[in-house]
C-alpha atoms as a PDB file:
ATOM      1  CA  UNK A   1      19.077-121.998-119.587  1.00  0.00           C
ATOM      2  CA  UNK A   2      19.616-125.576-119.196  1.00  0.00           C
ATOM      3  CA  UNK A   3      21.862-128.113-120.527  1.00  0.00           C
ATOM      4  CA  UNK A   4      19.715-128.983-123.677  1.00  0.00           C
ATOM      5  CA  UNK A   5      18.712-125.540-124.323  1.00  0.00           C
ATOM      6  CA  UNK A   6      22.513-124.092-124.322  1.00  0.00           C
ATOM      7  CA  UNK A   7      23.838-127.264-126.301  1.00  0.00           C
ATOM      8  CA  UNK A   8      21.179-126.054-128.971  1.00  0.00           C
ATOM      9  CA  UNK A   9      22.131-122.420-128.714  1.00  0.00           C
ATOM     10  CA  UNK A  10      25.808-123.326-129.363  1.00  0.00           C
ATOM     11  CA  UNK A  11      24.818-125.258-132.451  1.00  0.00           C
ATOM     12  CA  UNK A  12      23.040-122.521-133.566  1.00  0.00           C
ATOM     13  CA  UNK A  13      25.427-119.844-133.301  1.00  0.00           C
ATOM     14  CA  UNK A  14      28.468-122.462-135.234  1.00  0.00           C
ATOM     15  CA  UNK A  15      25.913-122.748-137.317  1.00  0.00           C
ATOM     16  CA  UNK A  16      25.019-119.055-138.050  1.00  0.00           C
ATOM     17  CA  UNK A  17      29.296-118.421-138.169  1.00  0.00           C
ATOM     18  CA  UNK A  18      29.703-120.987-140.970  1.00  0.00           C
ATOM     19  CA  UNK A  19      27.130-119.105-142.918  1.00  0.00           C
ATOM     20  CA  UNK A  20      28.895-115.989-142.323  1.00  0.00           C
ATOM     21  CA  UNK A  21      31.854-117.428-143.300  1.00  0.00           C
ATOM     22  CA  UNK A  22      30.368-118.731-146.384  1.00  0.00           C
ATOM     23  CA  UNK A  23      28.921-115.105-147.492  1.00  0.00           C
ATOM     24  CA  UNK A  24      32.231-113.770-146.917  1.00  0.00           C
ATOM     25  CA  UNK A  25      34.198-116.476-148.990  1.00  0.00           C
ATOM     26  CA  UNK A  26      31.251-115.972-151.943  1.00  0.00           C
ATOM     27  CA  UNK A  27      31.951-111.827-151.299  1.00  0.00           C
ATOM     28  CA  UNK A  28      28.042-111.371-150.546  1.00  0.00           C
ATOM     29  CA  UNK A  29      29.452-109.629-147.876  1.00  0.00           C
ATOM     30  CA  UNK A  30      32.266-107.894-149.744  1.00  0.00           C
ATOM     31  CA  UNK A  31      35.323-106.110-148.228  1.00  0.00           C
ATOM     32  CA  UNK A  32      35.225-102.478-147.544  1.00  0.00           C
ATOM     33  CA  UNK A  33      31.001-102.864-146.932  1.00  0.00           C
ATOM     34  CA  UNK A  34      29.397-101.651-143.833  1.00  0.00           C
ATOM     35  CA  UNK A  35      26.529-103.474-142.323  1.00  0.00           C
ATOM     36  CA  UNK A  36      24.188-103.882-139.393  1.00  0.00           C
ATOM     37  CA  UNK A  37      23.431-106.463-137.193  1.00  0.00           C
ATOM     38  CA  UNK A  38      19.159-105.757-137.813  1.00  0.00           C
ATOM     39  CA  UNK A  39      19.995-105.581-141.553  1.00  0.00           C
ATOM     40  CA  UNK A  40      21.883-108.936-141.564  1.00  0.00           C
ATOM     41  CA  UNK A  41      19.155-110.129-139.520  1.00  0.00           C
ATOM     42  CA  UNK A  42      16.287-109.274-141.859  1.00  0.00           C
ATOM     43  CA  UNK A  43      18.363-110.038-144.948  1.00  0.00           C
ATOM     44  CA  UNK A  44      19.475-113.636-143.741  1.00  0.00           C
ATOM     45  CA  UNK A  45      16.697-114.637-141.566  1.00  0.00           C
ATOM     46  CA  UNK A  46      18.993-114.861-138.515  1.00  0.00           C
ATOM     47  CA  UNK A  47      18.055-114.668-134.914  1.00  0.00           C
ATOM     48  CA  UNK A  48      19.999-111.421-133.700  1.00  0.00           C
ATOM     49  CA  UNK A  49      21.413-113.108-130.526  1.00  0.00           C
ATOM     50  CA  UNK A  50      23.635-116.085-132.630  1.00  0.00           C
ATOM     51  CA  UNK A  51      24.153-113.411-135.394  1.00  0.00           C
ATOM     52  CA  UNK A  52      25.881-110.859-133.038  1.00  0.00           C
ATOM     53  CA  UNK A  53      27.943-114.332-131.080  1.00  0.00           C
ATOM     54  CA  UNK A  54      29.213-115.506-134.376  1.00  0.00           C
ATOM     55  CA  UNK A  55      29.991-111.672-135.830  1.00  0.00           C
ATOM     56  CA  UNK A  56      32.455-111.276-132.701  1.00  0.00           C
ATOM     57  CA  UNK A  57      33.902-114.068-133.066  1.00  0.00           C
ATOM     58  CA  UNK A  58      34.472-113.063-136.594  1.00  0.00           C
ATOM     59  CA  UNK A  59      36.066-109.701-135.183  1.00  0.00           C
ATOM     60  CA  UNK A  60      38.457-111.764-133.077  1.00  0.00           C
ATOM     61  CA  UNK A  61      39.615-113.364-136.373  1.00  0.00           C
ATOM     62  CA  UNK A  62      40.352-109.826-138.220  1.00  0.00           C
ATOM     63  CA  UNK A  63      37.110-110.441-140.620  1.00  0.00           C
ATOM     64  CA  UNK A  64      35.228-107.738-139.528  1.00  0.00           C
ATOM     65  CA  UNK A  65      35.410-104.908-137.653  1.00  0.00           C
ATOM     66  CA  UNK A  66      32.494-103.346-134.941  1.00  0.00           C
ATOM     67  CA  UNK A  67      32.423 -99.413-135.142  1.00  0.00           C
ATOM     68  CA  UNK A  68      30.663 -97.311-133.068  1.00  0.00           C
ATOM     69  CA  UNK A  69      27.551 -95.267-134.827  1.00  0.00           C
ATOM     70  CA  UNK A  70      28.525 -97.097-138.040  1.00  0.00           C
ATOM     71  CA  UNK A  71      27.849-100.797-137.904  1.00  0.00           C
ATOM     72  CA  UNK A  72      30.158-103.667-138.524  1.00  0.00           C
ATOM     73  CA  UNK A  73      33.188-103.259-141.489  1.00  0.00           C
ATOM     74  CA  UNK A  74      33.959-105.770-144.043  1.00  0.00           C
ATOM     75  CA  UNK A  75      37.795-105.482-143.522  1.00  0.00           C
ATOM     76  CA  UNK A  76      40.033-105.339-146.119  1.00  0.00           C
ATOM     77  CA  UNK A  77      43.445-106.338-146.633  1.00  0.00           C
ATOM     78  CA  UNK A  78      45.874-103.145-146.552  1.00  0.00           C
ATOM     79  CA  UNK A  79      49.653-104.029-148.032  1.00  0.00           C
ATOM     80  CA  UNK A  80      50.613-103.289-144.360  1.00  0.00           C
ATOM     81  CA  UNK A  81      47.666-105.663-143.431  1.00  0.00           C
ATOM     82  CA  UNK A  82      49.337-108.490-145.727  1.00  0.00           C
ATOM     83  CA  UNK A  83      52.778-107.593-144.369  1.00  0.00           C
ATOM     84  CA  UNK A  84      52.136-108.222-140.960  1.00  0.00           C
ATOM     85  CA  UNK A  85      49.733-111.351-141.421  1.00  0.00           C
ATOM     86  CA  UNK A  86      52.807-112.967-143.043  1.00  0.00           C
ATOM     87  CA  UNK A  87      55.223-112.037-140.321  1.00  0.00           C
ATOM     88  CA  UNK A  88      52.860-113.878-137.920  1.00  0.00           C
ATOM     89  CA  UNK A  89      52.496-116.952-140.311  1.00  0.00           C
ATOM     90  CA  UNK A  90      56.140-116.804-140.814  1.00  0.00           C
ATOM     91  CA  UNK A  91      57.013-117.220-137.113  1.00  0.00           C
ATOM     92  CA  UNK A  92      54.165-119.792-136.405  1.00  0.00           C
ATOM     93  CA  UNK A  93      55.095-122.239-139.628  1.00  0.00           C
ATOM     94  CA  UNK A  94      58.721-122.020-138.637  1.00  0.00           C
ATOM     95  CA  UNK A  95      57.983-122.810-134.986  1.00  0.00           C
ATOM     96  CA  UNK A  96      55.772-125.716-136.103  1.00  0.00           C
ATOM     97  CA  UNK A  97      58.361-126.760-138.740  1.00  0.00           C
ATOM     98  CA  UNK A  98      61.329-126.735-136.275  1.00  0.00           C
ATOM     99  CA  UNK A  99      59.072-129.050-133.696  1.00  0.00           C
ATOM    100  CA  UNK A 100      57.968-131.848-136.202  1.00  0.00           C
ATOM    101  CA  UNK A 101      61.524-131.056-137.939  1.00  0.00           C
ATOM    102  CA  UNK A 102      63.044-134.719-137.120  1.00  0.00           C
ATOM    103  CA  UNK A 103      59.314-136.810-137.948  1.00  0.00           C
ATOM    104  CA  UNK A 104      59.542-135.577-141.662  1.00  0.00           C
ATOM    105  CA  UNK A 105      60.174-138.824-143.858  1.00  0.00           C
ATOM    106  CA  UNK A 106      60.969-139.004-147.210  1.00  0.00           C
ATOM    107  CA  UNK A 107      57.587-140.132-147.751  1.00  0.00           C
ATOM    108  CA  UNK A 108      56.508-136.961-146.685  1.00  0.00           C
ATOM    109  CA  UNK A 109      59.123-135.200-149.096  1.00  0.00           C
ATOM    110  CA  UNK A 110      57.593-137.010-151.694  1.00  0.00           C
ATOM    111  CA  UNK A 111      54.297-135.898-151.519  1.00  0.00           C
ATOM    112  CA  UNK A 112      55.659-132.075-151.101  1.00  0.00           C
ATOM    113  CA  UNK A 113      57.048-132.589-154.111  1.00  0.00           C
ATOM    114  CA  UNK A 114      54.317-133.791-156.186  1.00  0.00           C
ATOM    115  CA  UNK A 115      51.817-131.350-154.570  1.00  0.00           C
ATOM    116  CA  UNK A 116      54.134-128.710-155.394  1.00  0.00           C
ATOM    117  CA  UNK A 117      54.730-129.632-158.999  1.00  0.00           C
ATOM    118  CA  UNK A 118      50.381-130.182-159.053  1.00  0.00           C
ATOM    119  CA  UNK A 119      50.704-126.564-158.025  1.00  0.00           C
ATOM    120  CA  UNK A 120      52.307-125.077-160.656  1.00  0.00           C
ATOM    121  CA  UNK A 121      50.271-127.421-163.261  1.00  0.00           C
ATOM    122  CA  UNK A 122      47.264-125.608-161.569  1.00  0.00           C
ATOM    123  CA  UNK A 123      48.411-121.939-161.799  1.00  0.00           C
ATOM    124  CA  UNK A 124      49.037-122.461-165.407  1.00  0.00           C
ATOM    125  CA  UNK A 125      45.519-123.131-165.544  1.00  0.00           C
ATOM    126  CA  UNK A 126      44.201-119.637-163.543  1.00  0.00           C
ATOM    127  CA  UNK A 127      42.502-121.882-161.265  1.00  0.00           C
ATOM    128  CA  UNK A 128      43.131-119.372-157.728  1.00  0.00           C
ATOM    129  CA  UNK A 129      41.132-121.304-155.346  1.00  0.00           C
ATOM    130  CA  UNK A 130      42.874-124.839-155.875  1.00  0.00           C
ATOM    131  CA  UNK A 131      45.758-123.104-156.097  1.00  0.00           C
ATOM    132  CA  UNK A 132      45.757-122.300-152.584  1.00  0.00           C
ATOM    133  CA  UNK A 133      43.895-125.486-151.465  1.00  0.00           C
ATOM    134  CA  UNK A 134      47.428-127.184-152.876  1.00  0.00           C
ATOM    135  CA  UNK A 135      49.109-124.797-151.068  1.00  0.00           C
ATOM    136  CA  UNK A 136      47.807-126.153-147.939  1.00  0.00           C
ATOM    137  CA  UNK A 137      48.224-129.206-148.555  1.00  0.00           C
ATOM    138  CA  UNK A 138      51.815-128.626-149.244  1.00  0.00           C
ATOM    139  CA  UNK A 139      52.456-127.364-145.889  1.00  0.00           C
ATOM    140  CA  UNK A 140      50.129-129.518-143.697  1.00  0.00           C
ATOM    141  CA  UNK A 141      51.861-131.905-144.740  1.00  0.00           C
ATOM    142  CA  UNK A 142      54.390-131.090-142.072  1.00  0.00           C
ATOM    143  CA  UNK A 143      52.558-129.114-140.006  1.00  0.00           C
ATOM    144  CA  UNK A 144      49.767-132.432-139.408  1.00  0.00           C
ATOM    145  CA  UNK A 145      52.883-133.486-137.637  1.00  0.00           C
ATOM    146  CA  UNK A 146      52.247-131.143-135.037  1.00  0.00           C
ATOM    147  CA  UNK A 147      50.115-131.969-132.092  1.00  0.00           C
ATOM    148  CA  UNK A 148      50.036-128.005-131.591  1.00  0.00           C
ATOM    149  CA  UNK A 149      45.983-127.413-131.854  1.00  0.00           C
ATOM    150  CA  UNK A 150      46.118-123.989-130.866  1.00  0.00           C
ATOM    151  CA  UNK A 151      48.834-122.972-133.171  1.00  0.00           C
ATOM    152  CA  UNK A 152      47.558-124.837-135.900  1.00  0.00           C
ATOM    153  CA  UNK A 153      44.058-123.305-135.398  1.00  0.00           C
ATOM    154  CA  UNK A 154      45.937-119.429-135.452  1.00  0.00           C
ATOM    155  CA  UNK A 155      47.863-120.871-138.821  1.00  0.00           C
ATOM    156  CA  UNK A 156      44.635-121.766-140.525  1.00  0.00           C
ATOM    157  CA  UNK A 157      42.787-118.717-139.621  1.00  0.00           C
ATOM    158  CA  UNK A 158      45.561-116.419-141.253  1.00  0.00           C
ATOM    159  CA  UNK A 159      45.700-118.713-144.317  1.00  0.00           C
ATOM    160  CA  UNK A 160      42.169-117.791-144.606  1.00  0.00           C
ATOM    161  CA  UNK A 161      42.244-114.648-144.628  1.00  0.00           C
ATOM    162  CA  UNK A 162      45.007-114.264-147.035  1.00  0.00           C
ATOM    163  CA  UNK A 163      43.768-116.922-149.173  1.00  0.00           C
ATOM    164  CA  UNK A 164      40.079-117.391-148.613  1.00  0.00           C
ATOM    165  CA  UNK A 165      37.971-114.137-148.179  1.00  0.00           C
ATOM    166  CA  UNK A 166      38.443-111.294-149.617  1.00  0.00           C
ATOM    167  CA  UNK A 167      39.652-109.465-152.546  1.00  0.00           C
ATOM    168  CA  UNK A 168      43.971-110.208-152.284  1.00  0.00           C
ATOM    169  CA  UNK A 169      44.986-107.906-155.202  1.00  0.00           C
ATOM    170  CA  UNK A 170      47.054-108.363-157.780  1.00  0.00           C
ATOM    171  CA  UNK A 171      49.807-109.801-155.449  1.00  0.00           C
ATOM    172  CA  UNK A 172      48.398-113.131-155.275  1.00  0.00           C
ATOM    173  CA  UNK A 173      49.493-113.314-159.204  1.00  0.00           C
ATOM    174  CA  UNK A 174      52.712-112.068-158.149  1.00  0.00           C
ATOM    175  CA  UNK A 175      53.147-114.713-155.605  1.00  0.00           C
ATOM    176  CA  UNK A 176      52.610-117.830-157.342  1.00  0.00           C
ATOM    177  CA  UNK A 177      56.003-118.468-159.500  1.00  0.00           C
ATOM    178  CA  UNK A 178      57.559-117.654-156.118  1.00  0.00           C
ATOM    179  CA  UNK A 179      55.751-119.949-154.125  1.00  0.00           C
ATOM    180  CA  UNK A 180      56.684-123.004-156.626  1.00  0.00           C
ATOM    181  CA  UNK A 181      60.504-121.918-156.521  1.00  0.00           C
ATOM    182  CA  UNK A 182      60.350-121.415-152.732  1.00  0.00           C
ATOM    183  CA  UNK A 183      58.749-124.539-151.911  1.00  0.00           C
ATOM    184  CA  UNK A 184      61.688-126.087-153.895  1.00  0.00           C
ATOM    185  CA  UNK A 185      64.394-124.403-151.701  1.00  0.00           C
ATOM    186  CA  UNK A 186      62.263-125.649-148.204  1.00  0.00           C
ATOM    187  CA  UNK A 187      62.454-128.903-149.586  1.00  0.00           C
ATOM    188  CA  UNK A 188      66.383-128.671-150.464  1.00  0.00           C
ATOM    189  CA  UNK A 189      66.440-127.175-147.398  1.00  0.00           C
ATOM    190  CA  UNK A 190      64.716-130.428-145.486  1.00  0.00           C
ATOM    191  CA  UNK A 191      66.483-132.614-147.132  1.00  0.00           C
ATOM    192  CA  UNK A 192      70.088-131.070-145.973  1.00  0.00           C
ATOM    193  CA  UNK A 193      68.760-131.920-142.619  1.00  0.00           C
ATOM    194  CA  UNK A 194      69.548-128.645-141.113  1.00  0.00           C
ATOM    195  CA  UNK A 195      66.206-127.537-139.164  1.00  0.00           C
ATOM    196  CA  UNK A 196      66.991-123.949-138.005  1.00  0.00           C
ATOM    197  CA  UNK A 197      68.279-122.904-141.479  1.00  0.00           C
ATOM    198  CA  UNK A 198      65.087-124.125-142.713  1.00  0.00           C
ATOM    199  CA  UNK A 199      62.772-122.718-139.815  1.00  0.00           C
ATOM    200  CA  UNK A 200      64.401-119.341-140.532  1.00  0.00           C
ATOM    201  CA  UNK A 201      64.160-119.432-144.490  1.00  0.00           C
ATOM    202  CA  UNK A 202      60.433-120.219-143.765  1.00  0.00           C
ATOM    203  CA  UNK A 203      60.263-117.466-141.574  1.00  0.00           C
ATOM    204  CA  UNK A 204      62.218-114.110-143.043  1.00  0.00           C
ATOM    205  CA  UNK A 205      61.934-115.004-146.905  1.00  0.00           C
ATOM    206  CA  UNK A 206      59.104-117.596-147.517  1.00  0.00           C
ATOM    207  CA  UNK A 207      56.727-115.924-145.511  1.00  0.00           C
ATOM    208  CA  UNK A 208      57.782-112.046-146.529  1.00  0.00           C
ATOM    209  CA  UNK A 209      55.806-109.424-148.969  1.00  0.00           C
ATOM    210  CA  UNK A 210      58.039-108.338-151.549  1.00  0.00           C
ATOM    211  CA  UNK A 211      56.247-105.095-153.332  1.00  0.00           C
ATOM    212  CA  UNK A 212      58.974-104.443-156.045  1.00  0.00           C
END
């Protein structure tokens, strides 16, 4: 294969994941469903080859699953799933957070503070997806501190799939008042100026699963 030839191959198989990634966000591929590559093939009019690429990739991120004699699995989110997703998320946002600790301004309080009250303005109106689009924004706004690609990169993918694909449960409901009084407590906490208490109340209670 030369140069040319492999640059367009890598095109198409980005190309080919973003799809995926777009029928899993829409649920056209819904959670729990089994598929085939030659289905997903014929249904989507993909080239096999970039399909099966992007659909490991996918299985690297904890989208989908490949099973022997059964095709590929929609994953779904088990409450142990969630529970462990956020322990990850926990450690990585608190690592970031203690890192970038000393750059946060109060300009950059500020805007945590009016994304946060924009948040709770936005749950009032059952709107789930900007919800969580605020919610990123609320925390990028110290984590674009970071110059921590790789760790960024693992902090996005696990937003997504809590946030992004899939069917969350009645949880997410449960999670919202929290998140607004939370997000007031990190910002308390910021403004003390004392990074470890804040890196570990990010950690073991933001980023925890209460099921009660």
């Amino acid at each position: 294969m030369n140069i040319l030839n492999q640059s367009n191959f890598q095109l198409l198989r980005t190309q080919v994941y973003e799809h995926l990634r777009e029928e899993l966000r829409n649920q056209n591929l819904k959670p729990g469903m089994f598929v085939t590559i030659n289905q997903l093939s014929e249904k989507l009019g993909i080239n096999r080859t970039p399909l099966r690429d992007a659909l490991l990739q996918l299985q690297v991120e904890g989208f989908v699953t490949f099973l022997p004699q059964r095709g590929i699995k929609i994953n779904v989110l088990s409450e142990q799933d969630l529970e462990h997703i956020y322990e990850v998320l926990g450690a990585l946002d608190s690592r970031a957070l203690l890192s970038v600790f000393d750059q946060i301004t109060s300009q950059h309080i500020e805007k945590m503070k009016a994304i946060n009250k924009e948040m709770i303005d936005t749950e009032a109106k059952d709107e789930d997806s900007v919800y969580f689009e605020l919610n990123d924004a609320f925390h990028n706004v110290y984590l674009d501190l970071s110059n921590n690609k790789l760790l960024l990169h693992q902090l996005s993918i696990l937003r997504q799939r809590l946030f992004k694909f899939g069917s969350q449960g009645a949880w997410i409901k449960k999670i919202q008042p929290l998140n607004y009084k939370e997000h007031i407590q990190l910002i308390e906490l910021i403004e003390a100026g004392d990074a470890h208490k804040t890196a570990d109340f990010v950690r073991d209670i933001h980023c925890s699963v209460n099921w009660d």
